[in-house]
N, C-alpha and C. Protein backbone atom coordinates (compact mmCIF):
# COMPACT_ATOMS: atom_id res chain seq x y z
N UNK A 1 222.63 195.30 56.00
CA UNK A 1 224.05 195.00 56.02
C UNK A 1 224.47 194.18 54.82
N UNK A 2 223.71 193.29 54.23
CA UNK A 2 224.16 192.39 53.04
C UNK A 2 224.63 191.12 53.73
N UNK A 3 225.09 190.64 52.90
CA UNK A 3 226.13 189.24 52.81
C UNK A 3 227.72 189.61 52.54
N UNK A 4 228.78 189.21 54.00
CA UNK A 4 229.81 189.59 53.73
C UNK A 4 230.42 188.99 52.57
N UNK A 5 231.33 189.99 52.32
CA UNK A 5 231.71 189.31 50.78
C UNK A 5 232.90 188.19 51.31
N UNK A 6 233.34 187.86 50.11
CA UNK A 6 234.13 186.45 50.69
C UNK A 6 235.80 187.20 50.56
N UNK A 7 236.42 186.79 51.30
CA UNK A 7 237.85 186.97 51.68
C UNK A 7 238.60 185.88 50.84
N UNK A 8 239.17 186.36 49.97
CA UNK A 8 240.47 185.79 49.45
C UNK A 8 241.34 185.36 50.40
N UNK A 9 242.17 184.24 51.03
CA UNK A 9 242.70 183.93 51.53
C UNK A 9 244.64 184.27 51.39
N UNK A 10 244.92 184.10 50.48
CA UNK A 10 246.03 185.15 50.01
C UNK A 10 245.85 186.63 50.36
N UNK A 11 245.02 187.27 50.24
CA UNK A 11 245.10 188.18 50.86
C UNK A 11 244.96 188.91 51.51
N UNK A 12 244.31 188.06 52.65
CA UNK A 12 244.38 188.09 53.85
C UNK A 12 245.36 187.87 54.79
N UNK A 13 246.23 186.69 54.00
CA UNK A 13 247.99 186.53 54.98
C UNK A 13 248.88 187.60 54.51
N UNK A 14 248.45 188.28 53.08
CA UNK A 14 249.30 189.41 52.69
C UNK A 14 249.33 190.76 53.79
N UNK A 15 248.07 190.72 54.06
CA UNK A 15 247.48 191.92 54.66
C UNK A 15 247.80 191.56 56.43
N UNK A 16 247.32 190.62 56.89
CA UNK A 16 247.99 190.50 58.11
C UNK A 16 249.04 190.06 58.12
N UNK A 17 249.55 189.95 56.98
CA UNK A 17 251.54 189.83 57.31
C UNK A 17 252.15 191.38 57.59
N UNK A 18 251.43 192.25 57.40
CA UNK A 18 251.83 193.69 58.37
C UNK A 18 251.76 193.61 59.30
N UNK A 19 251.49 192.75 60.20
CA UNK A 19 251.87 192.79 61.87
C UNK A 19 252.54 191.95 61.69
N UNK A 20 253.86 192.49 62.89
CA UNK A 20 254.90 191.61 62.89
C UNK A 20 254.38 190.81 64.18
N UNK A 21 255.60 189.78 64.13
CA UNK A 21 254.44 188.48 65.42
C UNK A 21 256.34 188.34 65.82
N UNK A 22 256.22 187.60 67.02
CA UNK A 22 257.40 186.88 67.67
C UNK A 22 257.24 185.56 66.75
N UNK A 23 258.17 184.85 67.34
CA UNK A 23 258.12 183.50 66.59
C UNK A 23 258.58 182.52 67.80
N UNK A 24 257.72 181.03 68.27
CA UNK A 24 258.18 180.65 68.81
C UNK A 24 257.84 178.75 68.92
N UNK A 25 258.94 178.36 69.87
CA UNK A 25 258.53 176.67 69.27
C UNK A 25 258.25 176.54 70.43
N UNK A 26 256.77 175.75 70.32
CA UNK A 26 256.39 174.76 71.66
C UNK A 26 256.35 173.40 71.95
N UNK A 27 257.52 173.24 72.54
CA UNK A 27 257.59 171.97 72.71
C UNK A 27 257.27 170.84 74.21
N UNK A 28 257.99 169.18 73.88
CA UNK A 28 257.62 168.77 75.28
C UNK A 28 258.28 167.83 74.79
N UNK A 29 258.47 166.98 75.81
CA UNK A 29 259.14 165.56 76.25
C UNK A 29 258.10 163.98 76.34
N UNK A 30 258.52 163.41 75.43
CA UNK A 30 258.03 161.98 74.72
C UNK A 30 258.71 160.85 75.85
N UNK A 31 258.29 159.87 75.52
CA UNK A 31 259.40 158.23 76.23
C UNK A 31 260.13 158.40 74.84
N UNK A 32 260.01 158.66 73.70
CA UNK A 32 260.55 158.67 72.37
C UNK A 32 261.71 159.81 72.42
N UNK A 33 261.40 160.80 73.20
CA UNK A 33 262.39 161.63 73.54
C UNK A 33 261.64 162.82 72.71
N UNK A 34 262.32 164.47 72.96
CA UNK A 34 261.65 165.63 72.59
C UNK A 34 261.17 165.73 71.47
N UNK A 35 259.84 166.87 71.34
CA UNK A 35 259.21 166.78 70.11
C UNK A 35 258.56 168.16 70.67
N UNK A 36 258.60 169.12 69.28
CA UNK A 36 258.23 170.31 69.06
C UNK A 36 257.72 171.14 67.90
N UNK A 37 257.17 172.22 67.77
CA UNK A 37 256.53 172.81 66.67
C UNK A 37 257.05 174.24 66.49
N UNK A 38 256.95 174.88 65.42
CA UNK A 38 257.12 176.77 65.08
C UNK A 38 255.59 176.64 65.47
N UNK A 39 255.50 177.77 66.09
CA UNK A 39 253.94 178.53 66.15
C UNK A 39 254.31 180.20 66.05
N UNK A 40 253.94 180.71 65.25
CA UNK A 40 253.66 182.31 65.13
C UNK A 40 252.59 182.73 66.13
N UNK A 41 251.47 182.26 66.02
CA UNK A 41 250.35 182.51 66.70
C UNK A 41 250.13 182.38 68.07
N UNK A 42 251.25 183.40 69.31
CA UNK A 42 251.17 183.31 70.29
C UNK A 42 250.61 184.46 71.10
N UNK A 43 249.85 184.68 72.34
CA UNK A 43 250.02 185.94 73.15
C UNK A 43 249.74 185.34 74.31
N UNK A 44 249.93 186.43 75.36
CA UNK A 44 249.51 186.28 77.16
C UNK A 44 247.95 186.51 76.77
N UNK A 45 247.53 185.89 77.93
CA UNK A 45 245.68 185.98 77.56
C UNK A 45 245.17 186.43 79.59
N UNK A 46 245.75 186.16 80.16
CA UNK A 46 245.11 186.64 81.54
C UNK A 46 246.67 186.39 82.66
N UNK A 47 246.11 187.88 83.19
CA UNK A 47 247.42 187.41 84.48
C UNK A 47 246.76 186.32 85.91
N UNK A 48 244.98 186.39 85.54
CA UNK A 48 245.01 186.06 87.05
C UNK A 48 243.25 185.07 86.47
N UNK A 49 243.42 183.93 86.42
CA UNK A 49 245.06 183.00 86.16
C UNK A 49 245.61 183.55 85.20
N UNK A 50 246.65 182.93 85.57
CA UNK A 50 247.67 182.91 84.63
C UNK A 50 248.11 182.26 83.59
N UNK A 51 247.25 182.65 81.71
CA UNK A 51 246.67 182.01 81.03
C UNK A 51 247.69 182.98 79.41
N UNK A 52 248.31 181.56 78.97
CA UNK A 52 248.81 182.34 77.39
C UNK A 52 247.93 181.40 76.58
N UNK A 53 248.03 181.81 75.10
CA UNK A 53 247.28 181.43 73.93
C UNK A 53 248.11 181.19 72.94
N UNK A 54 247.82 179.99 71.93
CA UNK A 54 248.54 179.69 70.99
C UNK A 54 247.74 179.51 70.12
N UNK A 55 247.94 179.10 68.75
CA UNK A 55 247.29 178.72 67.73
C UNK A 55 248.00 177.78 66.59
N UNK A 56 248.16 176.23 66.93
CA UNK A 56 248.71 175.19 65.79
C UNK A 56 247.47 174.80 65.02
N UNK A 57 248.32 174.65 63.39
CA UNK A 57 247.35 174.61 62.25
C UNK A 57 246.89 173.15 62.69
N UNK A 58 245.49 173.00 61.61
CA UNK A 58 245.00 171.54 62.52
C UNK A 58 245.69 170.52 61.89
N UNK A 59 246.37 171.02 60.76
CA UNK A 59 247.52 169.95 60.16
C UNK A 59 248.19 169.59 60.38
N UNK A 60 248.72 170.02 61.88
CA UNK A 60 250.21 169.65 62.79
C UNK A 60 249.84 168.02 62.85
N UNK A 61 250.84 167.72 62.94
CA UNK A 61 251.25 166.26 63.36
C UNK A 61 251.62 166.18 64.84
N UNK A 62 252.24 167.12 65.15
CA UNK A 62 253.21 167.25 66.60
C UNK A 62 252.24 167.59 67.53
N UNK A 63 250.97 168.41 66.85
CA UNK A 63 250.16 169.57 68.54
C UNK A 63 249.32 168.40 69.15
N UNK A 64 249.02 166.89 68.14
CA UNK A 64 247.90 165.87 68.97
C UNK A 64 248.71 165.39 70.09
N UNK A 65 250.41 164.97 69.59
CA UNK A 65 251.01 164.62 70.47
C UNK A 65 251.35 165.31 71.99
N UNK A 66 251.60 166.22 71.42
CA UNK A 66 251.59 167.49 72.74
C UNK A 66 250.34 167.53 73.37
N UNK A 67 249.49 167.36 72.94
CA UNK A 67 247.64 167.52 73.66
C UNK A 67 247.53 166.21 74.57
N UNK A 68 248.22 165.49 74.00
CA UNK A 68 247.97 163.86 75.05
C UNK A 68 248.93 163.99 76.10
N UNK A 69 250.39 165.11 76.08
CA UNK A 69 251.25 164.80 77.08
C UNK A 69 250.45 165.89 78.28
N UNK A 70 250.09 166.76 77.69
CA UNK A 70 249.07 168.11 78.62
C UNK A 70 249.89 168.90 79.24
N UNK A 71 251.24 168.91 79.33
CA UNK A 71 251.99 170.05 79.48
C UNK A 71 253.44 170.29 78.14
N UNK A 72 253.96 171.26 78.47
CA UNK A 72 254.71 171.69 77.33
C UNK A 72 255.07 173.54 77.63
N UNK A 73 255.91 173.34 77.05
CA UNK A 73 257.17 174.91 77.25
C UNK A 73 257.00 175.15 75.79
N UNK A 74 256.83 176.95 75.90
CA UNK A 74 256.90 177.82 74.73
C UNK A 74 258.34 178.44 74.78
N UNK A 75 258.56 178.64 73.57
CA UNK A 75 260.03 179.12 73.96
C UNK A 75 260.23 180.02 72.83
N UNK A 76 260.40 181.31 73.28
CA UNK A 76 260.48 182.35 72.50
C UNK A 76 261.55 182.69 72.00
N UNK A 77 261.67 182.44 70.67
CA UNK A 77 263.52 182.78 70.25
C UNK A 77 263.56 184.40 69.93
N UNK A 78 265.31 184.24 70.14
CA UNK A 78 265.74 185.14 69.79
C UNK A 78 266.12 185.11 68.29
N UNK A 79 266.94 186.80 68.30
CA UNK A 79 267.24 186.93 67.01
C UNK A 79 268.80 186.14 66.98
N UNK A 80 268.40 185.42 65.53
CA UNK A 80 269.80 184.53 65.18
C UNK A 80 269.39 183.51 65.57
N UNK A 81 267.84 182.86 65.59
CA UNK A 81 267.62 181.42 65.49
C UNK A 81 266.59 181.49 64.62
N UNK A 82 266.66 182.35 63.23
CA UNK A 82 265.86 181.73 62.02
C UNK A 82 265.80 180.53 61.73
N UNK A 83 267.44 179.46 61.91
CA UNK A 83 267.76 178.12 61.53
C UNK A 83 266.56 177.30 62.44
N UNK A 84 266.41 177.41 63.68
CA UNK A 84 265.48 177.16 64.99
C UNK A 84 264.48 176.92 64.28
N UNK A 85 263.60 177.96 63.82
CA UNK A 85 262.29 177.96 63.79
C UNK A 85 262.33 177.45 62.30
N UNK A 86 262.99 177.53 61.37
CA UNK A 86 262.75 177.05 60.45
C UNK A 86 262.65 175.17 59.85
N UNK A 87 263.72 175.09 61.01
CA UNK A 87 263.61 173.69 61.41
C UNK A 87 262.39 172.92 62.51
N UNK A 88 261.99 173.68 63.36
CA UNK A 88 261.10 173.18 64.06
C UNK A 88 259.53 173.12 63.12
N UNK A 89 259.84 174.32 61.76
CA UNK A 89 258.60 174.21 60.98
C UNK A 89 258.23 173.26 60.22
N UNK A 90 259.55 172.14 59.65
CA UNK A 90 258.97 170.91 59.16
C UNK A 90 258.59 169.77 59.53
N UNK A 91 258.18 169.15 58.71
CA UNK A 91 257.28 167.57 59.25
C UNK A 91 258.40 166.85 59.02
N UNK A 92 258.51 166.17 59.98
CA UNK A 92 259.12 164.12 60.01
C UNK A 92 260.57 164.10 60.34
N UNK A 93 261.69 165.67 60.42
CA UNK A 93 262.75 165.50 60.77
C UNK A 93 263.05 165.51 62.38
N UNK A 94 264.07 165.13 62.30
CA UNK A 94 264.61 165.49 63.72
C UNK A 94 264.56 166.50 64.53
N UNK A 95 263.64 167.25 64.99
CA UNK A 95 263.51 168.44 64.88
C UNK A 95 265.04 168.78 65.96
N UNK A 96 264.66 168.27 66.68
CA UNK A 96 266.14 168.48 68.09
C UNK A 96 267.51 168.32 67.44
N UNK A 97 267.99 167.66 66.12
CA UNK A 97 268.88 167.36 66.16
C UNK A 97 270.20 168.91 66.29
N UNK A 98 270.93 168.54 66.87
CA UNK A 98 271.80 170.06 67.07
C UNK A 98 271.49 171.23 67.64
N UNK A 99 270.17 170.97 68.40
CA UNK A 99 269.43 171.85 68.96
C UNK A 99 269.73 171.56 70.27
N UNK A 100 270.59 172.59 71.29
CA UNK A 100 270.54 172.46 72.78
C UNK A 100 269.45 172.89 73.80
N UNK A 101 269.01 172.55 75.05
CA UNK A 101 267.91 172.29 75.43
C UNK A 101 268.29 171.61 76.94
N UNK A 102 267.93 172.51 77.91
CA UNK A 102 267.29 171.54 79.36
C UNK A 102 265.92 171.59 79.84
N UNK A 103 266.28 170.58 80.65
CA UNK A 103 264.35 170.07 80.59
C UNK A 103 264.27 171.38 82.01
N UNK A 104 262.49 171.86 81.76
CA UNK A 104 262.48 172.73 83.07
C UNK A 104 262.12 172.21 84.43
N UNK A 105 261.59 172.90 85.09
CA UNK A 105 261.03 172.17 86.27
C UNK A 105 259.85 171.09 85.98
N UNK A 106 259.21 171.20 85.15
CA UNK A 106 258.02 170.26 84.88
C UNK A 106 258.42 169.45 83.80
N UNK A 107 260.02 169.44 82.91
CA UNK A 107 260.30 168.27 82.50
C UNK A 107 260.16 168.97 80.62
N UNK A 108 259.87 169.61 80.56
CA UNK A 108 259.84 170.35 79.06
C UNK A 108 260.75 170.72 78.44
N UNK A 109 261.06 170.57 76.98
CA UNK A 109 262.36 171.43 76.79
C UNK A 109 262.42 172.91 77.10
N UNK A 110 263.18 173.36 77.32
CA UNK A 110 263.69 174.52 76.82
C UNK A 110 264.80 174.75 76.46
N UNK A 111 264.50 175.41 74.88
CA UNK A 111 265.27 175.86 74.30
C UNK A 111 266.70 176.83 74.50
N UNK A 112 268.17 176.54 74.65
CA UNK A 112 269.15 176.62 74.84
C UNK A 112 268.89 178.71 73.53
N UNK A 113 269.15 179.59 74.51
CA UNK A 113 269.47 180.65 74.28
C UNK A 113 267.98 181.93 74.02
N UNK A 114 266.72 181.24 74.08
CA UNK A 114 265.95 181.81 73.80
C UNK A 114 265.66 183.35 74.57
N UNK A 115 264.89 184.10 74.06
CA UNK A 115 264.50 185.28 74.50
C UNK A 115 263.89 184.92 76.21
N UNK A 116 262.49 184.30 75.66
CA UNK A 116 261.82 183.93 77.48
C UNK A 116 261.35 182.27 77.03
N UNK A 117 261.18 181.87 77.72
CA UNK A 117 260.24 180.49 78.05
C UNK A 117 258.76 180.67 79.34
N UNK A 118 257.93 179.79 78.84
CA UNK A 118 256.68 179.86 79.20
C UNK A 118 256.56 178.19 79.61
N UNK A 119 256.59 177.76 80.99
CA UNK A 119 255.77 176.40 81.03
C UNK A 119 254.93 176.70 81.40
N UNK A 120 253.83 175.60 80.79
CA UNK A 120 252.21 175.79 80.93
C UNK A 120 252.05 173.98 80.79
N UNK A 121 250.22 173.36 81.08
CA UNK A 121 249.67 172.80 81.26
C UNK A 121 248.29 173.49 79.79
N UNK A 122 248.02 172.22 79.32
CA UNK A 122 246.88 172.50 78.59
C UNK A 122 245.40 172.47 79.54
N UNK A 123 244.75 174.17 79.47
CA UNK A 123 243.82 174.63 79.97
C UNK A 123 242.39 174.32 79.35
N UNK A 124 242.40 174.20 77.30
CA UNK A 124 240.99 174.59 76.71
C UNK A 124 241.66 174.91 75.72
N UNK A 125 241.05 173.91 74.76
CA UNK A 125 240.68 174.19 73.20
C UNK A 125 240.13 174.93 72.90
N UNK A 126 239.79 175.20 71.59
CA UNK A 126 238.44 176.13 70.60
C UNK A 126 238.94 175.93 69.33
N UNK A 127 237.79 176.15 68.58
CA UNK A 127 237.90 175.63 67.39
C UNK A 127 238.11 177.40 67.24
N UNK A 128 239.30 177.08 66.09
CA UNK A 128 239.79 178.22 65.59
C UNK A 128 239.98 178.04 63.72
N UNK A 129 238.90 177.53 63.35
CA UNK A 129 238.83 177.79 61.52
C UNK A 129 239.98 176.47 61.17
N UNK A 130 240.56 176.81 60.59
CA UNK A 130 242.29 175.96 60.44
C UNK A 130 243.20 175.54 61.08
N UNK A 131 242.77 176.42 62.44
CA UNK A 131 243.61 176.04 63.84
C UNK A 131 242.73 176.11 64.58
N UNK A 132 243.61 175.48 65.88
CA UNK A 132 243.18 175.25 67.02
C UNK A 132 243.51 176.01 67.68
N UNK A 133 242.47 176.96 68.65
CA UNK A 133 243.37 177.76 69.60
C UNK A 133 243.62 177.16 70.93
N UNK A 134 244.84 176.92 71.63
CA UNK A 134 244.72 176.58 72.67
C UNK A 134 245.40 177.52 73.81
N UNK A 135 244.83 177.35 74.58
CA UNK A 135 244.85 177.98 76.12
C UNK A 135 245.18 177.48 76.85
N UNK A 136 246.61 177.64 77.69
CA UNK A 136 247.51 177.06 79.04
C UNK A 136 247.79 177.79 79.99
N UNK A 137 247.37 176.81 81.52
CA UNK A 137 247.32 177.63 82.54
C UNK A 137 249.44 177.98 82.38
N UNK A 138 249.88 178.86 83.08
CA UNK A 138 251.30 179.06 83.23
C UNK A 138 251.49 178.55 84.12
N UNK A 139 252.65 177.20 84.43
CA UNK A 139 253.22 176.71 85.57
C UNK A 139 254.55 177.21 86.21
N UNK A 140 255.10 177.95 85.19
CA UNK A 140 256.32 178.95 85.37
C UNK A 140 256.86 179.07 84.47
N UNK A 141 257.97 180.29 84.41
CA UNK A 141 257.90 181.12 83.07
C UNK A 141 259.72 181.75 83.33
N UNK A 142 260.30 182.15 82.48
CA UNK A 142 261.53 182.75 83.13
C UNK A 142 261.63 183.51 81.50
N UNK A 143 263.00 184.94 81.78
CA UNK A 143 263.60 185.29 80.67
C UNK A 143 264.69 186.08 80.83
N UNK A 144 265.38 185.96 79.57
CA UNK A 144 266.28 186.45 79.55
C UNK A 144 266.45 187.84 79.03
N UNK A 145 266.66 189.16 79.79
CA UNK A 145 266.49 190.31 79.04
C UNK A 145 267.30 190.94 77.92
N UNK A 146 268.41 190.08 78.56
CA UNK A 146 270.06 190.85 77.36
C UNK A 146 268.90 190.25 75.92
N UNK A 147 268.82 189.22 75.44
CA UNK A 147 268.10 189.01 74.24
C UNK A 147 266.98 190.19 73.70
N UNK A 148 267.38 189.77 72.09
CA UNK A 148 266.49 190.33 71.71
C UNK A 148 265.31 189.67 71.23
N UNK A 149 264.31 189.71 70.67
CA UNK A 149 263.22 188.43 69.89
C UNK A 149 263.32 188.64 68.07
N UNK A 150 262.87 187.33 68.01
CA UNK A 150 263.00 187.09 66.55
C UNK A 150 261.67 187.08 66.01
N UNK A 151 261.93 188.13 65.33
CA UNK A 151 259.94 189.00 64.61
C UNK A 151 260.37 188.46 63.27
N UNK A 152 258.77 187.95 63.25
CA UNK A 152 257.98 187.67 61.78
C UNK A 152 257.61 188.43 60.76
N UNK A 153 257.95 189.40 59.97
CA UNK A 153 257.01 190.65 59.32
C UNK A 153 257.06 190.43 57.82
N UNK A 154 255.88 189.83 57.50
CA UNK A 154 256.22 190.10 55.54
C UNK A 154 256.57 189.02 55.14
N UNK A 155 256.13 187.97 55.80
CA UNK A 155 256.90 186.43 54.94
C UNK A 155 258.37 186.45 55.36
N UNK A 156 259.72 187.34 56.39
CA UNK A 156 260.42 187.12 56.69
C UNK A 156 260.65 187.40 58.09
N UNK A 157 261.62 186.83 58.09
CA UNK A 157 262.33 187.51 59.74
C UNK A 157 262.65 188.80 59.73
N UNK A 158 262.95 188.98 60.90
CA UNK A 158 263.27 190.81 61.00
C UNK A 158 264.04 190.97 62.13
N UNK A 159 264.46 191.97 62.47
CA UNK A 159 264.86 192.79 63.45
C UNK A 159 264.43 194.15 64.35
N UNK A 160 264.71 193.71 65.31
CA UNK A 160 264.61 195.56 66.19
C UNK A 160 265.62 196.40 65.87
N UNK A 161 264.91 197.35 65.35
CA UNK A 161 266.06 198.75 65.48
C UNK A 161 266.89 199.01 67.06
N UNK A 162 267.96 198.74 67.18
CA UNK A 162 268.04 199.52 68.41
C UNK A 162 268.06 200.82 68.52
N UNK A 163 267.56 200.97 69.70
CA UNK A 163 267.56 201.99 70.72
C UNK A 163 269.14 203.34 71.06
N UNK A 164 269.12 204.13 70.24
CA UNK A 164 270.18 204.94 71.08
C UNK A 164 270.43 205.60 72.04
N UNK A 165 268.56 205.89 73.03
CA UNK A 165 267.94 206.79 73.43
C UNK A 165 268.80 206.68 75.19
C-alpha cells in the first residue's frame, strides 16, 4: 500500500466545499446572559437514543463554555439569516445583539425564525483532528416546515431551487 501521501489542507476544504452543509448556531444560556457559535459541522447520529453530532474547531472560545453548562440548543437557520451566522462566527462580539430568541423548555436559546431547533444535553466528546466532535443526547427538538434552510456550498451561502412539481 505505501505511505499515504500528505493532503494539502487547502485542498481539501476546496474539495469538500462541494458538499453543501446546513449552517447552524449552537447556543445556551450563561448568569452573564446568552452565548453561541456558527457550526457547519452538524448531523442526526441515532434515533434510538436519540443522538445528533456536531463539530466546533478546538479554537472556539464559546464550545468550553457551552461544555461546562452541558446543555444547549442547535438552531438551524433559515434562508435570509446569512447576517445570523455570520455574526455568530466571530470572536468577542455581542453575538445576541439584535438577535431575537426564547429560551426553550430546558432554558436555551432559540433562535427567533429558524428552520428547526434541536435541544440536547452533552452526551461524549472525541477527538476530532482540529475539532472536537461532540455528541448530544436530544431533550426535544421542534420545526418549522414553511422555512427553508440556509446551505453552505463553495465558500458561500446558497439556496434551494424550488420545487414546481
Amino acid at each position: 500500500m505505501g505511505t499515504p501521501r500528505i493532503v494539502d489542507p487547502g485542498v481539501m476544504r476546496e474539495v469538500l466545499g462541494h458538499f453543501a452543509s446546513g449552517v447552524t448556531v449552537v447556543s445556551a444560556l450563561t448568569a452573564d446572559g446568552p452565548i453561541g457559535f456558527t457550526c457547519q459541522s452538524f448531523s442526526s447520529l441515532s434515533l434510538d437514543p436519540p443522538l445528533v453530532a456536531f463539530a466546533p474547531s478546538r479554537a472556539s472560545r464559546t464550545w468550553p463554555r457551552l461544555r461546562e453548562i452541558g446543555r444547549f440548543c442547535v438552531n438551524v437557520l433559515a434562508e435570509g439569516q446569512d447576517d445570523v451566522s455570520q455574526s455568530f462566527a466571530r470572536s468577542g462580539d455581542d453575538k445576541f445583539a439584535g438577535v431575537r430568541w426564547t429560551p426553550s423548555a430546558h432554558g436555551s436559546p432559540v433562535l427567533e425564525d429558524v428552520v428547526a431547533w434541536i435541544d440536547g444535553e452533552l452526551w461524549a466528546e472525541y477527538d476530532g483532528g482540529d475539532h472536537t466532535i461532540v455528541v448530544a443526547r436530544v431533550l426535544d427538538l421542534g420545526a418549522h416546515p414553511d422555512r427553508r434552510p440556509l446551505l453552505y456550498h463553495r465558500g458561500s451561502y446558497g439556496l434551494l431551487r424550488r420545487s414546481d412539481a
